[in-house]
Protein backbone atom coordinates (compact mmCIF):
# COMPACT_ATOMS: atom_id res chain seq x y z
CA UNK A 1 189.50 123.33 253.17
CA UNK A 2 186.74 121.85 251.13
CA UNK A 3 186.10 123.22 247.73
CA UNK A 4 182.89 125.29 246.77
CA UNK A 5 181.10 123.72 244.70
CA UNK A 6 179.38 126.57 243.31
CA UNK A 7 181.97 127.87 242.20
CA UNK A 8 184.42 127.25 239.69
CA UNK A 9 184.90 126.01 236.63
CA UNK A 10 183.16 122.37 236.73
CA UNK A 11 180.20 124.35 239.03
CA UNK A 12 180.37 126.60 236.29
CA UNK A 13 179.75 124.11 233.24
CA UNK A 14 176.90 122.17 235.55
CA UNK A 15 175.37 125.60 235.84
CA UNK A 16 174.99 125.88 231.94
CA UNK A 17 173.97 122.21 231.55
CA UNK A 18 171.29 122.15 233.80
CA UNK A 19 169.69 125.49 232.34
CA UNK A 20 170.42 123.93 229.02
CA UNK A 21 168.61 121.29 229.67
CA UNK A 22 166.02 122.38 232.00
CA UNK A 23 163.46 121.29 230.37
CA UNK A 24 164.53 118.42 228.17
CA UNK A 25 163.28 114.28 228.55
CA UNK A 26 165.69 112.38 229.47
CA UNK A 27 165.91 110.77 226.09
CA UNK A 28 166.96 114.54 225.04
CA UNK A 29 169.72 114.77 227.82
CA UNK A 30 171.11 112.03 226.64
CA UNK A 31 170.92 112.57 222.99
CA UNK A 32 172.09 116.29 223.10
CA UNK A 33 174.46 115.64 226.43
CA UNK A 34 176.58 113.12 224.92
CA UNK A 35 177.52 115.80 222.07
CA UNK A 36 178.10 118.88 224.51
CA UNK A 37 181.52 120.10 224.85
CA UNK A 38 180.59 121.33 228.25
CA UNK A 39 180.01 117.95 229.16
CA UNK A 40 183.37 116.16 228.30
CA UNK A 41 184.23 112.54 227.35
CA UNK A 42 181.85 110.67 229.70
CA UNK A 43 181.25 106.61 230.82
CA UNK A 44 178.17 105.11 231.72
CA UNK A 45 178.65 103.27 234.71
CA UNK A 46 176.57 100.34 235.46
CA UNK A 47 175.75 97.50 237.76
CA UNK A 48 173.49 95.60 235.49
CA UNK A 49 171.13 95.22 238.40
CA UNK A 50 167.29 95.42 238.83
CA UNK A 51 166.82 98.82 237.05
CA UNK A 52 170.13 99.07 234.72
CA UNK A 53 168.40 97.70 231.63
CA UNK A 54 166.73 101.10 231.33
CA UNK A 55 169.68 103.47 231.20
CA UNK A 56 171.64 100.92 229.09
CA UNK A 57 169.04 100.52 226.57
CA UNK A 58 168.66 104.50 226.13
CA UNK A 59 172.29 104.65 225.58
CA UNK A 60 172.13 101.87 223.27
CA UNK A 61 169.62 103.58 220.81
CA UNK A 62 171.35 106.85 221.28
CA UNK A 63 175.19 106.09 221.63
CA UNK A 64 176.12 102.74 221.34
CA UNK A 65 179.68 103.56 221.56
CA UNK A 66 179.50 105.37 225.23
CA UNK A 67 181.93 103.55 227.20
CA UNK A 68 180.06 100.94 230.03
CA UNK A 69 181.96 100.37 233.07
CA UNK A 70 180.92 97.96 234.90
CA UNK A 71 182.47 96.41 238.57
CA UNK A 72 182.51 92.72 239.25
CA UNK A 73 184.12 93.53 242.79
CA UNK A 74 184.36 88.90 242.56
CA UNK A 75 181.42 88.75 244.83
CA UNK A 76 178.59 89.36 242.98
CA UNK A 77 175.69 86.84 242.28
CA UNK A 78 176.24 84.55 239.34
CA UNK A 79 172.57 85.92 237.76
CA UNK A 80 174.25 89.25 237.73
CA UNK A 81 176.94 88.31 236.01
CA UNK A 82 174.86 86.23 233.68
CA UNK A 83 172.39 89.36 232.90
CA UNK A 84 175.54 91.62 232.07
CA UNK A 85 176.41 89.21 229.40
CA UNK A 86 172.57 88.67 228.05
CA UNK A 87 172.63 92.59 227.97
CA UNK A 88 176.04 93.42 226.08
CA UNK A 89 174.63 91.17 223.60
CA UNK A 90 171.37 91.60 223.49
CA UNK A 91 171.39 95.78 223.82
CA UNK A 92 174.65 95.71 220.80
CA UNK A 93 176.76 97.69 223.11
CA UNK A 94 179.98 98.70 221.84
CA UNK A 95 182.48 99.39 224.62
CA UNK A 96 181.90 97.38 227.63
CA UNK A 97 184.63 97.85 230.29
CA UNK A 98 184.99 95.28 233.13
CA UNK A 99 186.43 96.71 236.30
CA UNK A 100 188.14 94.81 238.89
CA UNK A 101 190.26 95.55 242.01
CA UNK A 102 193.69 94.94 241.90
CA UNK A 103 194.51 91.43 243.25
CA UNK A 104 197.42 92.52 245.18
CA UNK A 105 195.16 95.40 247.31
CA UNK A 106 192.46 92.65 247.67
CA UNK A 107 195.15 89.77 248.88
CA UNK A 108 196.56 92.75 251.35
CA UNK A 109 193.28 93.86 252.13
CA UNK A 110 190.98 90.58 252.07
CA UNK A 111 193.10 87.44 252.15
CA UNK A 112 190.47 85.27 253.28
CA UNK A 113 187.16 86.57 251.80
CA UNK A 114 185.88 87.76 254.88
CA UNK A 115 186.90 91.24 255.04
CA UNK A 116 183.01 91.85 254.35
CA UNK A 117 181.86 90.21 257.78
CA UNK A 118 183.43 92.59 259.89
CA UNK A 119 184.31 95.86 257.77
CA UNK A 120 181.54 96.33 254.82
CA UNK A 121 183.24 99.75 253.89
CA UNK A 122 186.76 98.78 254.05
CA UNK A 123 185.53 95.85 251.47
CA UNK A 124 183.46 98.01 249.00
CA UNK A 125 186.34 100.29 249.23
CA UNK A 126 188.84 97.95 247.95
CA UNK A 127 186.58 96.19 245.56
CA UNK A 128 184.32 98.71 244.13
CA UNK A 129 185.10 102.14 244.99
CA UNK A 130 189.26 102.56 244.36
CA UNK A 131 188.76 100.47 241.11
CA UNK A 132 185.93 102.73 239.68
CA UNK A 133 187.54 106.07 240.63
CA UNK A 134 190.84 104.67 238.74
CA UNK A 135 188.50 103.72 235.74
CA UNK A 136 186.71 106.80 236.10
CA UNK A 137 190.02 108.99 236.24
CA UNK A 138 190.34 109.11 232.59
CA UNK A 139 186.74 110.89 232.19
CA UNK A 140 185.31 113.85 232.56
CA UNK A 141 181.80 112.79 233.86
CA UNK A 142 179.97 110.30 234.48
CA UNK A 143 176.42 109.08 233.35
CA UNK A 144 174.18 107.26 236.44
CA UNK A 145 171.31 105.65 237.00
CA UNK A 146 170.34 108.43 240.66
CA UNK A 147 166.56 109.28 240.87
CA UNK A 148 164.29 111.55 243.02
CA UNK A 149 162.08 108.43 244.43
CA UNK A 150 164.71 106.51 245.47
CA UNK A 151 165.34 108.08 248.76
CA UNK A 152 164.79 111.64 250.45
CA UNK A 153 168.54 112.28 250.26
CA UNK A 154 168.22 112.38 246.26
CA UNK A 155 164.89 114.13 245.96
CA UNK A 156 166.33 117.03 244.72
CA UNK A 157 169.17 115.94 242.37
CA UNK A 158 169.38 117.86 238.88
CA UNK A 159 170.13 116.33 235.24
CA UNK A 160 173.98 117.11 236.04
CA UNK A 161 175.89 117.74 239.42
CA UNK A 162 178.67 118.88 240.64
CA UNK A 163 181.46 115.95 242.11
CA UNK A 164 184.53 117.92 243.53
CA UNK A 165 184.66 120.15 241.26
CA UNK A 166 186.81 117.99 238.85
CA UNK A 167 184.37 115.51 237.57
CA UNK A 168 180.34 115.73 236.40
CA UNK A 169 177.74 113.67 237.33
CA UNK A 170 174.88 113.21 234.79
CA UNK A 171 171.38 111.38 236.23
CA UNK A 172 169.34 111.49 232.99
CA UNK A 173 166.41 109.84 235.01
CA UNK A 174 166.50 111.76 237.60
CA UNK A 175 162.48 112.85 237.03
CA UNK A 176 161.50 109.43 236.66
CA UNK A 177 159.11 107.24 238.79
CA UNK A 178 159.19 103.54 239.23
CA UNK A 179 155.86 103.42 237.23
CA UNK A 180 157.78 104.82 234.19
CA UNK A 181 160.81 102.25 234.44
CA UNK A 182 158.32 99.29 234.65
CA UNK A 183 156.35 101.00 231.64
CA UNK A 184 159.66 101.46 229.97
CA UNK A 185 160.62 98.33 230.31
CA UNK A 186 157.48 96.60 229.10
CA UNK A 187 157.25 98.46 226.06
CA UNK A 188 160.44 98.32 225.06
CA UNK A 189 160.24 94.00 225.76
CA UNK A 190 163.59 94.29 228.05
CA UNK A 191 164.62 91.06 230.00
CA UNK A 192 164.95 91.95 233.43
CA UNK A 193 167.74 90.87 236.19
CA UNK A 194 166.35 86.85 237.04
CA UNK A 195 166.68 87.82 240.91
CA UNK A 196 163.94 90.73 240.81
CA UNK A 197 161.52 87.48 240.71
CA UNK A 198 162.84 85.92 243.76
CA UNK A 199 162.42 89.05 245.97
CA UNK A 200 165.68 90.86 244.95
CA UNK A 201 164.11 94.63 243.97
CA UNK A 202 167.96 96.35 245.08
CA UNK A 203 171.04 93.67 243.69
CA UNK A 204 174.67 94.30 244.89
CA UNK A 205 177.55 91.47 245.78
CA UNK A 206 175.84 88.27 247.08
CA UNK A 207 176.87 88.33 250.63
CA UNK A 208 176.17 91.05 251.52
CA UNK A 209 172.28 91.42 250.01
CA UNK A 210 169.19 89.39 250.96
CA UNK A 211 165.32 89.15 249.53
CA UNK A 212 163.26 91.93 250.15
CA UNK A 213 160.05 91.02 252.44
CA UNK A 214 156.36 92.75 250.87
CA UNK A 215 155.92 96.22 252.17
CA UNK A 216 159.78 96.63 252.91
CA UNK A 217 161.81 99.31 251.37
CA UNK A 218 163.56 98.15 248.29
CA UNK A 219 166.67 98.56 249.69
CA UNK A 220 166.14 96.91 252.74
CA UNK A 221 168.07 93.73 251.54
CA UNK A 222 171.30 95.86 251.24
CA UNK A 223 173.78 95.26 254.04
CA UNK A 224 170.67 93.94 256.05
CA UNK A 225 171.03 94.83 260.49
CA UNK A 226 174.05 97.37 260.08
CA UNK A 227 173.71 100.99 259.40
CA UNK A 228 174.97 101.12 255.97
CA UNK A 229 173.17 102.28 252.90
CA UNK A 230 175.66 102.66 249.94
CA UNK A 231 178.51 101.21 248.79
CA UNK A 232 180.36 104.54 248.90
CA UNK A 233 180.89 105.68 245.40
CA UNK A 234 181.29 109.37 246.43
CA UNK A 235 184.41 111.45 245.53
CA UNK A 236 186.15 114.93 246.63
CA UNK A 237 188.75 116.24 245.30
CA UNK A 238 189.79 112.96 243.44
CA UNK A 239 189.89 111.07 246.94
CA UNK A 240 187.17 108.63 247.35
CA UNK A 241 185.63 109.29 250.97
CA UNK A 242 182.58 108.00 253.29
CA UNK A 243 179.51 111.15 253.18
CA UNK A 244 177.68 111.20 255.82
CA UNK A 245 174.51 109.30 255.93
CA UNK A 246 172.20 112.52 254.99
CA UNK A 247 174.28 113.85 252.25
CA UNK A 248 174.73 109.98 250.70
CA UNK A 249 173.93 109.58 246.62
């Protein structure tokens, strides 16, 4: 039976943090949440893609030392790659955690590379999902980059939500708009991800994401003519499993 997630303890501490903070910036989530025993020992987990540089550069200024966790599922585009190290330099970050799959689930799973041609879930399981949740094990919650205007699915998240009941996630810009990341980023003088130039506006592993066309939605270059629209980062009761498409984050 599935657990309630309004109740219990983890339902209960979300509760608390999201009165707590009802009201706060999210600059003052950050800064207070990071300190909050309700909270927990927390990561910030990353993809250094088109909007990352925001999020990481808040936690830079405010916590440095926040553990970064960040996937290379060994398919992503060498610019990617590239940016994350520009970043961990640039930004001073302190604890910068590469996450990879382990090679003997990926030789089981994908010997040939192509596992992504004919099952995209089966391959962002294996290369993504089982190595974050194993990284992600050893926290309490976790900090992401989820905001209202991204989709209708997440147009009512909160600062902090419930996952399982055994885990908290945190979406410090959950209230912002895409006018105040681009405002953010100018004034702050942050490089952004080289592909966002080239038509790239939503960045995940190289085969499996194309340019985005002018009036398209910005995640229309994500696992482009199938049905899929997340990787599948979603957990319940420490198992990761596929949400349905309405109820996807």
């Amino acid at each position: 039976m599935p657990r309630d997630l309004h109740s219990g303890p983890v339902a209960e501490r979300v509760a608390a943090l999201n009165a707590r903070y009802k009201h706060h910036s999210a600059t003052a989530v950050l800064e207070h949440a990071l300190k909050d025993d309700d909270l927990g020992r927390v990561a910030l987990v990353s993809s250094f893609g088109a909007e990352s540089v925001v999020l990481l550069h808040l936690v830079s200024v405010i916590a440095p030392e926040t553990p970064v966790l960040f996937v290379d599922t060994k398919m992503l585009f060498q610019e990617t790659l590239d940016y994350q190290r520009e970043l961990a330099e640039k930004l001073a970050l302190c604890d910068i955690r590469t996450i990879r799959a382990n090679p003997a689930r990926v030789n089981f799973e994908d010997p040939d590379g192509t596992l992504h041609q004919f099952n995209t879930d089966s391959c962002c399981n294996v290369r993504k999902v089982e190595p974050l949740e194993r990284a992600l094990s050893k926290f309490d919650g976790w900090i992401t980059g989820r905001k209202r205007f991204q989709n209708a699915d997440r147009g009512t998240i909160d600062f902090f939500e419930n996952e399982g009941d055994f885990r908290i996630k945190v979406n410090p810009l959950a209230h912002w708009g895409r006018e105040d990341l681009e405002e953010y980023m100018v004034e702050n003088r942050l490089p952004r991800h080289p592909l966002v130039a080239k038509g790239f506006p939503s960045i995940g592993c190289a085969p499996c994401t194309s340019a985005v066309k002018p009036g398209e939605d910005p995640r229309a270059g994500r696992w482009r003519g199938t049905q899929k629209t997340e990787c599948g980062i979603h957990f319940i009761d420490g198992k990761a499993v596929k949400l349905p498409k309405e109820n996807a984050a």
